[in-house]
PDB file of N, CA and C in Angstrom:
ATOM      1  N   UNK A   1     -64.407 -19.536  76.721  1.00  0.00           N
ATOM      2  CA  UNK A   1     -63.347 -18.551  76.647  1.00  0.00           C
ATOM      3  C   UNK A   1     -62.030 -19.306  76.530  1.00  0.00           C
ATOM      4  N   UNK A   2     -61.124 -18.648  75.923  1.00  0.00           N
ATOM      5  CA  UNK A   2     -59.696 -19.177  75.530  1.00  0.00           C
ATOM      6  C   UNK A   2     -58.557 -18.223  76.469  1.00  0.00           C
ATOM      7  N   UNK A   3     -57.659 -18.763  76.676  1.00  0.00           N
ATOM      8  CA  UNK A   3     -56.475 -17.689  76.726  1.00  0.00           C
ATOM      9  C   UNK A   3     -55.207 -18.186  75.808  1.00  0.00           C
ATOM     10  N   UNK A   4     -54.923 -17.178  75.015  1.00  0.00           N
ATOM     11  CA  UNK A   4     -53.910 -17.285  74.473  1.00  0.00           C
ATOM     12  C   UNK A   4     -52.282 -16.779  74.802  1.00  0.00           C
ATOM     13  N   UNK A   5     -51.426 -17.558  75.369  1.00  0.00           N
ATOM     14  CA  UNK A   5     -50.279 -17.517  75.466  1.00  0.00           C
ATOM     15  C   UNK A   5     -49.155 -16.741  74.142  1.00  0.00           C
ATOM     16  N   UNK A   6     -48.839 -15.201  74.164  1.00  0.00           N
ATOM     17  CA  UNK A   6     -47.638 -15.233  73.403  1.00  0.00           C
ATOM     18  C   UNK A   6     -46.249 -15.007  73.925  1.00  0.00           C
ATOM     19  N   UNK A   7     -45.520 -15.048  73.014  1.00  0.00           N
ATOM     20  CA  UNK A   7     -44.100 -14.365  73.215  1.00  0.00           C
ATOM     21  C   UNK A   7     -43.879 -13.592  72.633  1.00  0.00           C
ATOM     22  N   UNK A   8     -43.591 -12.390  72.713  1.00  0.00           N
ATOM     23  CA  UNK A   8     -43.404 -10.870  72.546  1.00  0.00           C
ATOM     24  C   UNK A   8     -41.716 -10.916  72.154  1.00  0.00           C
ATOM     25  N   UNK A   9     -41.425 -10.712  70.692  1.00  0.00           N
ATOM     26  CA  UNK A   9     -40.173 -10.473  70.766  1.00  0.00           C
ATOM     27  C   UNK A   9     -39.748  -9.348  70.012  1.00  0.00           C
ATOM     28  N   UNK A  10     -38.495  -8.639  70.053  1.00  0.00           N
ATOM     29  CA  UNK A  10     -37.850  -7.887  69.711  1.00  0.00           C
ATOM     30  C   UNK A  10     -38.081  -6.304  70.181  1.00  0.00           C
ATOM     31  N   UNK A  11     -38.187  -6.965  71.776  1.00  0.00           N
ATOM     32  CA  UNK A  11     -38.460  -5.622  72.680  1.00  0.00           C
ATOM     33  C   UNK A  11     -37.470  -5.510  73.589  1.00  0.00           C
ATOM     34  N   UNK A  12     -37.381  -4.608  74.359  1.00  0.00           N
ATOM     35  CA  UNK A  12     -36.492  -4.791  75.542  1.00  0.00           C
ATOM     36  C   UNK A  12     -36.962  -5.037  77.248  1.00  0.00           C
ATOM     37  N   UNK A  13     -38.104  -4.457  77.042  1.00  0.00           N
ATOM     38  CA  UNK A  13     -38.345  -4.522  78.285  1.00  0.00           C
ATOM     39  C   UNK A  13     -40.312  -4.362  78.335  1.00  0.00           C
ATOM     40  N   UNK A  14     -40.738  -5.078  79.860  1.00  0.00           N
ATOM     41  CA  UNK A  14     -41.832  -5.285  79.495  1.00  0.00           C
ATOM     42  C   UNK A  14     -43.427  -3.581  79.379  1.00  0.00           C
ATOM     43  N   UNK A  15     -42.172  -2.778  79.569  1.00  0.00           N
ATOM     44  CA  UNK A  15     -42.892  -1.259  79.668  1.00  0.00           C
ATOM     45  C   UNK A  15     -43.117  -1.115  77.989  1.00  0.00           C
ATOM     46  N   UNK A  16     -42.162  -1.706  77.023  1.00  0.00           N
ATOM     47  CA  UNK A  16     -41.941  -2.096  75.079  1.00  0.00           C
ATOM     48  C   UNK A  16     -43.229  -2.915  74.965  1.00  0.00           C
ATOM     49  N   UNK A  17     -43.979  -3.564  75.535  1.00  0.00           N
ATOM     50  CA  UNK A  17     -44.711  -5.050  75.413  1.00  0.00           C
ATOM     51  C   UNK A  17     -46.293  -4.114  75.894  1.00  0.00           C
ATOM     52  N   UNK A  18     -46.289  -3.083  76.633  1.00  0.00           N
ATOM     53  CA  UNK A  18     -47.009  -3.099  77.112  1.00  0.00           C
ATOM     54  C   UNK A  18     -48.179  -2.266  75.880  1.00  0.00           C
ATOM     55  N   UNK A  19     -47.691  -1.519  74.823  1.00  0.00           N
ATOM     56  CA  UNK A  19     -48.625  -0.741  74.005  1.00  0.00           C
ATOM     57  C   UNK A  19     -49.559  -2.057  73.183  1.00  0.00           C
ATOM     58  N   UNK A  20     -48.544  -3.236  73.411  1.00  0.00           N
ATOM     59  CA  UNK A  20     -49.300  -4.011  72.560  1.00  0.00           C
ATOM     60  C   UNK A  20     -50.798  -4.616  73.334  1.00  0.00           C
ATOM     61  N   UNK A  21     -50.422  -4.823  74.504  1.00  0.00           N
ATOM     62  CA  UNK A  21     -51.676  -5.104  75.409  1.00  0.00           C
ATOM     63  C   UNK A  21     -53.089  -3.836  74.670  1.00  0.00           C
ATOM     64  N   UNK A  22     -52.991  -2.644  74.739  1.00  0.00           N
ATOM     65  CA  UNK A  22     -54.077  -1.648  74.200  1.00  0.00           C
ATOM     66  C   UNK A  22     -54.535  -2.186  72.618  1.00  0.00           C
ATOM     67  N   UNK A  23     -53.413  -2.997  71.716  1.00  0.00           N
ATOM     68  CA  UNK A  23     -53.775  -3.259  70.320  1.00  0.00           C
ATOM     69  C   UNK A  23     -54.568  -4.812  70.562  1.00  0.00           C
ATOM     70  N   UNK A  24     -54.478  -5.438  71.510  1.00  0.00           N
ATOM     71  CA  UNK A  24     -55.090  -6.274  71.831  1.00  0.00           C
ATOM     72  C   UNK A  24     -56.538  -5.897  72.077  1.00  0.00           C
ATOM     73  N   UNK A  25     -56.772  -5.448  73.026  1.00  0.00           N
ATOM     74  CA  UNK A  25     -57.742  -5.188  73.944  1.00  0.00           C
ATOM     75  C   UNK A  25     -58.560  -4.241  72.550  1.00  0.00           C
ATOM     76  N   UNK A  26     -58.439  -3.566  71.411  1.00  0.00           N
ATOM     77  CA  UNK A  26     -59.395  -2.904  70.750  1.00  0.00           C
ATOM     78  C   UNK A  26     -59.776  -4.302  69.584  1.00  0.00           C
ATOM     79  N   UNK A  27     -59.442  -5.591  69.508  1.00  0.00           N
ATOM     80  CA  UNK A  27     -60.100  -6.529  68.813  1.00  0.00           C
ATOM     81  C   UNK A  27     -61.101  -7.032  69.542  1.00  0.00           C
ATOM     82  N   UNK A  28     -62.199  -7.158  68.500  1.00  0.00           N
ATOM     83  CA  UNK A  28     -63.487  -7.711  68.733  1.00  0.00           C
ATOM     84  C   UNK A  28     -63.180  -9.473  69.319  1.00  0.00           C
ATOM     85  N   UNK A  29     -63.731  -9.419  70.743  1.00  0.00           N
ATOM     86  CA  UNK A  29     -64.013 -10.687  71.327  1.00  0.00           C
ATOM     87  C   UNK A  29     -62.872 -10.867  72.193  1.00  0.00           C
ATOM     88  N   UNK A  30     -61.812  -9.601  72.226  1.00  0.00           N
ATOM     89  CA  UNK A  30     -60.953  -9.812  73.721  1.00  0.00           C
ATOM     90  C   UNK A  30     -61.486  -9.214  74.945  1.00  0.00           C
ATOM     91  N   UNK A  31     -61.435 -10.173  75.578  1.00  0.00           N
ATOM     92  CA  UNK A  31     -62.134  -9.637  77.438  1.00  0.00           C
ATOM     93  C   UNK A  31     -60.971  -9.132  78.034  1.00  0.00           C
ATOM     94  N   UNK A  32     -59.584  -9.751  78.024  1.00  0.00           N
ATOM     95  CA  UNK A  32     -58.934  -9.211  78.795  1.00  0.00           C
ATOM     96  C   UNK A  32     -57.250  -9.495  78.407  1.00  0.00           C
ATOM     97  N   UNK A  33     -56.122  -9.299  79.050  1.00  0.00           N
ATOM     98  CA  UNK A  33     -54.860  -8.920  78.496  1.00  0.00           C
ATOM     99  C   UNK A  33     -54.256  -8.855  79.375  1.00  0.00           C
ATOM    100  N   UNK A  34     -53.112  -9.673  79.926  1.00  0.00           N
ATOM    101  CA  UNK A  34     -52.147  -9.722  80.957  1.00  0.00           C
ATOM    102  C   UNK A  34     -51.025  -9.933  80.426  1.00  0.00           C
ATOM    103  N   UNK A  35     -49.823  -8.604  81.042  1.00  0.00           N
ATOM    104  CA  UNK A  35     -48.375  -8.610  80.072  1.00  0.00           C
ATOM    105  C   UNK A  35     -47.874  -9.090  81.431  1.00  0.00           C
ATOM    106  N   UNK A  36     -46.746 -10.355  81.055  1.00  0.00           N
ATOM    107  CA  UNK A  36     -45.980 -10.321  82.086  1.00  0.00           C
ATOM    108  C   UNK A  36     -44.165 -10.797  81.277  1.00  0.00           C
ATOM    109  N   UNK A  37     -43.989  -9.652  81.456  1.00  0.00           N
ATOM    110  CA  UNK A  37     -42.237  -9.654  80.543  1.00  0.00           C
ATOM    111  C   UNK A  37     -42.788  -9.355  79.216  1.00  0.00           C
ATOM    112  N   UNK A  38     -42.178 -10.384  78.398  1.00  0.00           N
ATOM    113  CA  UNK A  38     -41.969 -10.821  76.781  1.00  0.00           C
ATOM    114  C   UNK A  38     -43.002 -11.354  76.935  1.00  0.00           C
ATOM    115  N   UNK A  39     -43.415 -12.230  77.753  1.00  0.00           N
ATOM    116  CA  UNK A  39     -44.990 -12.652  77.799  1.00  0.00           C
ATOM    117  C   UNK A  39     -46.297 -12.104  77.653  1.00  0.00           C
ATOM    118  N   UNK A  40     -47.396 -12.493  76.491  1.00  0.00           N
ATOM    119  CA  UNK A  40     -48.647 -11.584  76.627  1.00  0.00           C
ATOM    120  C   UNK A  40     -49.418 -12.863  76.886  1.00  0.00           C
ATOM    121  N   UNK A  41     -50.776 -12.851  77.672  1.00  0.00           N
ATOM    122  CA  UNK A  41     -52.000 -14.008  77.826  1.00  0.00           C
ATOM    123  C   UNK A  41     -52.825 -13.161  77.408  1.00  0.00           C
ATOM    124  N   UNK A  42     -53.343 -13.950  76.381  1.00  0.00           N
ATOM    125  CA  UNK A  42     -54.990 -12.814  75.853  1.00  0.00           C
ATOM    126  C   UNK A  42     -56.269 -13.780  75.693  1.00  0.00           C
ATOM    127  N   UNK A  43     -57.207 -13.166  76.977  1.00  0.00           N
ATOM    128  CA  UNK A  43     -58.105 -13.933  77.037  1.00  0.00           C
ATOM    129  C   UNK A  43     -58.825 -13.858  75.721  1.00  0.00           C
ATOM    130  N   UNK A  44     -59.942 -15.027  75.154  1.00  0.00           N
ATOM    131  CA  UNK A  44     -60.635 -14.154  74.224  1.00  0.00           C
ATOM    132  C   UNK A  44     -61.745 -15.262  73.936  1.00  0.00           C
ATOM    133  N   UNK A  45     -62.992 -14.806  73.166  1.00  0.00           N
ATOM    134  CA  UNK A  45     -63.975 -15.902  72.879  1.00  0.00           C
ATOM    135  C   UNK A  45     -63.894 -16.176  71.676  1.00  0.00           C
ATOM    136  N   UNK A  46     -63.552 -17.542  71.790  1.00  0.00           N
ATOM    137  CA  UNK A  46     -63.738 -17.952  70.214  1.00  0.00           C
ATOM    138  C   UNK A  46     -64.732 -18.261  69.076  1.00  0.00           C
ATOM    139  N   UNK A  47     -66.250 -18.132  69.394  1.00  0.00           N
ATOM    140  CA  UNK A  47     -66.836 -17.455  69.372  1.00  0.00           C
ATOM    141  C   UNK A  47     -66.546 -16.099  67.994  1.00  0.00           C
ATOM    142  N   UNK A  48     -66.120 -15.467  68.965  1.00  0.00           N
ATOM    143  CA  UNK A  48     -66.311 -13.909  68.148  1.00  0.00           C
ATOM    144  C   UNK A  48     -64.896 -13.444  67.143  1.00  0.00           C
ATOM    145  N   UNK A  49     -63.641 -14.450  67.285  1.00  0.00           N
ATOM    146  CA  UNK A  49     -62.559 -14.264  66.932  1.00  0.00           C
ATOM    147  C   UNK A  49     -61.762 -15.697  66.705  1.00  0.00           C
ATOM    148  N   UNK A  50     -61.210 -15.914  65.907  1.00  0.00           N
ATOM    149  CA  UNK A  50     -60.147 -17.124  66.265  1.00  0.00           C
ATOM    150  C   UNK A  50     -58.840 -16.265  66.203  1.00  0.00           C
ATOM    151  N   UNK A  51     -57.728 -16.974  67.408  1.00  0.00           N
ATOM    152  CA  UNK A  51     -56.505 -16.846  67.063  1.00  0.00           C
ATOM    153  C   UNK A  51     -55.903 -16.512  66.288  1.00  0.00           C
ATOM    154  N   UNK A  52     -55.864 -16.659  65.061  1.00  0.00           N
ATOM    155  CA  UNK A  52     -54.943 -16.337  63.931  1.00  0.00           C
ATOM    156  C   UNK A  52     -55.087 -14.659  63.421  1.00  0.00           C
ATOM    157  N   UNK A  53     -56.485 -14.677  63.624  1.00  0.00           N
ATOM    158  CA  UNK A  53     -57.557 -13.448  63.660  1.00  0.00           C
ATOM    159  C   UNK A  53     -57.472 -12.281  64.329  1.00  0.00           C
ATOM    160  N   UNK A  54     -57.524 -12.531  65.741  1.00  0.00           N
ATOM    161  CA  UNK A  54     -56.681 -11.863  66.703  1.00  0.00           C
ATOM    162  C   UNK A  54     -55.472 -11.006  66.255  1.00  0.00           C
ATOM    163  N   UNK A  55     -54.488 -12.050  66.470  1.00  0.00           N
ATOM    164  CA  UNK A  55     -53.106 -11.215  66.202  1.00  0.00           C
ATOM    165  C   UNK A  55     -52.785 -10.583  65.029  1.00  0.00           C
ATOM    166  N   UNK A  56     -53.630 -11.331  63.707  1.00  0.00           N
ATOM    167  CA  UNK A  56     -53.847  -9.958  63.033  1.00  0.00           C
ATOM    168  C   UNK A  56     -54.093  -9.051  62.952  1.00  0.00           C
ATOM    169  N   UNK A  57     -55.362  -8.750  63.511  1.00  0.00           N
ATOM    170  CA  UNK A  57     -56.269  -7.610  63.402  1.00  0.00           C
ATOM    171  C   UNK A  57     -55.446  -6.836  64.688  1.00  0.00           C
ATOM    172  N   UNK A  58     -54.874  -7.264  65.851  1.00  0.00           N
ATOM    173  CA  UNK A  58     -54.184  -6.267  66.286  1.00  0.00           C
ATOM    174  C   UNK A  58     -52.883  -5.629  66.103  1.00  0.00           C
ATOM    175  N   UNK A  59     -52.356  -5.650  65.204  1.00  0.00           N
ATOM    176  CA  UNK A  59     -51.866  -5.275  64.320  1.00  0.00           C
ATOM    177  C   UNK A  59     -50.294  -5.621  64.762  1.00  0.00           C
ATOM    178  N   UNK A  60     -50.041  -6.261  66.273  1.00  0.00           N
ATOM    179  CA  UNK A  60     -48.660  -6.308  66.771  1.00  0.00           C
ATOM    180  C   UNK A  60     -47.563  -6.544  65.821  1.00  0.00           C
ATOM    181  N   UNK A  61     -48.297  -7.183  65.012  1.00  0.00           N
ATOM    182  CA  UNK A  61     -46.840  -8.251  63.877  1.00  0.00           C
ATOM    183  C   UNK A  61     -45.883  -7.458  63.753  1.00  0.00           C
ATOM    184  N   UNK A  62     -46.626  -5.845  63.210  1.00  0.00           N
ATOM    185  CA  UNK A  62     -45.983  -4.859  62.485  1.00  0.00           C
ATOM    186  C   UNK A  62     -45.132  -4.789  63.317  1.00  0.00           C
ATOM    187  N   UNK A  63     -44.948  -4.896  64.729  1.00  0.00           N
ATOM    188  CA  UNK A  63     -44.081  -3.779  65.294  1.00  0.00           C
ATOM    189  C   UNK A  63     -43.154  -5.191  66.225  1.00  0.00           C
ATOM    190  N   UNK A  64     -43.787  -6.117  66.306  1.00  0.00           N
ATOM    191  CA  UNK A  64     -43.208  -7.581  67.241  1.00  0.00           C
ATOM    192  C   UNK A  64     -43.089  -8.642  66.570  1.00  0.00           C
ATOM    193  N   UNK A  65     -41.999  -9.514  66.976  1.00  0.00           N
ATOM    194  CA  UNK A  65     -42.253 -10.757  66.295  1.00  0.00           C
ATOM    195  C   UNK A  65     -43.195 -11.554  67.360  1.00  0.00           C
ATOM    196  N   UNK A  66     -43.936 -12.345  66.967  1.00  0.00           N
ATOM    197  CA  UNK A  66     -45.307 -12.843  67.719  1.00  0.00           C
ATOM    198  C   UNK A  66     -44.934 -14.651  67.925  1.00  0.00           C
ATOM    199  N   UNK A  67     -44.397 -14.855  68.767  1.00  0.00           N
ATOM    200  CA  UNK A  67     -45.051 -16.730  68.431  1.00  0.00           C
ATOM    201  C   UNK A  67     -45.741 -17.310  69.263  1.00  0.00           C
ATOM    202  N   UNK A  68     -46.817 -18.537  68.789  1.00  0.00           N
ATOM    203  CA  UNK A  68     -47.809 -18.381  70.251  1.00  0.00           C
ATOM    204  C   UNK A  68     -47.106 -19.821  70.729  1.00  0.00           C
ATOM    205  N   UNK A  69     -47.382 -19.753  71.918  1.00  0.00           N
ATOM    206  CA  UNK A  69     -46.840 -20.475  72.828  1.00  0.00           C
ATOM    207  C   UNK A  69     -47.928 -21.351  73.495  1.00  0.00           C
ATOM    208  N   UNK A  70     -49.198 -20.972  74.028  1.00  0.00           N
ATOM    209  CA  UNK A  70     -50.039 -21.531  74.112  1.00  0.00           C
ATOM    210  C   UNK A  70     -51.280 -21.173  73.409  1.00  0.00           C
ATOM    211  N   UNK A  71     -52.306 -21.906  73.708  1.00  0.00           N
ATOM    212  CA  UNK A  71     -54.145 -21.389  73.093  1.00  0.00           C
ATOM    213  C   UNK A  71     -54.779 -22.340  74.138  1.00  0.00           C
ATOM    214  N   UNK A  72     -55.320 -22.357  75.044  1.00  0.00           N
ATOM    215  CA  UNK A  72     -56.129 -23.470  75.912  1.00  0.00           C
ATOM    216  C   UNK A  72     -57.597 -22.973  76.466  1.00  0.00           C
ATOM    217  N   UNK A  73     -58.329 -23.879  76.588  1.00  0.00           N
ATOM    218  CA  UNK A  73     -59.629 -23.916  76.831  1.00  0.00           C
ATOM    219  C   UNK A  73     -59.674 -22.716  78.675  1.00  0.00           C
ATOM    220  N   UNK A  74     -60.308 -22.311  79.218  1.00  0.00           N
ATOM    221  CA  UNK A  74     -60.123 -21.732  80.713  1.00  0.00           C
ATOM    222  C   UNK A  74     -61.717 -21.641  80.989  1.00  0.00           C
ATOM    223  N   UNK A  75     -61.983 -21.708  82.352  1.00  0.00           N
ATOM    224  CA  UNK A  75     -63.269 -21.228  82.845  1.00  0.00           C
ATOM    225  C   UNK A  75     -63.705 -19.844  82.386  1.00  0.00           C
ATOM    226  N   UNK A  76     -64.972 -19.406  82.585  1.00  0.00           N
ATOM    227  CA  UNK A  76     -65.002 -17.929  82.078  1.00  0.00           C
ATOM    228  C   UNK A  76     -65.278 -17.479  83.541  1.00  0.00           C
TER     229      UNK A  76
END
């Protein structure tokens, strides 16, 4: 399992950040989704998705500017 580190921009506040957590969580191979601020961590298996993959398919771009900040290996 991975977690991926983003930064959530061109929101105001993290209640703005939070619809994106639900566009997360409906891509194939995310387990889980923690918003904290401008900050999103999205667990996920790489495996079933890569990164780039992800934030496409959840469609945030449209509505956020996205940059990732981290991608690191984690226990499952």
């Amino acid at each position: 399992m991975r977690r991926a580190i983003l930064k959530i921009a061109g929101v105001g506040c993290e209640g703005c950040v939070a619809p994106s957590k639900e566009r997360f969580l409906k891509v194939r191979g995310v387990k889980a989704v923690r918003v904290l601020g401008s900050r999103v961590e999205v667990f996920y298996d790489e495996r079933d998705v890569a990164l780039s993959e992800l934030v496409r398919a959840s469609g945030v771009e449209n509505y956020y500017f996205v940059t990732v900040i981290g991608d690191e290996e984690v226990s499952a």
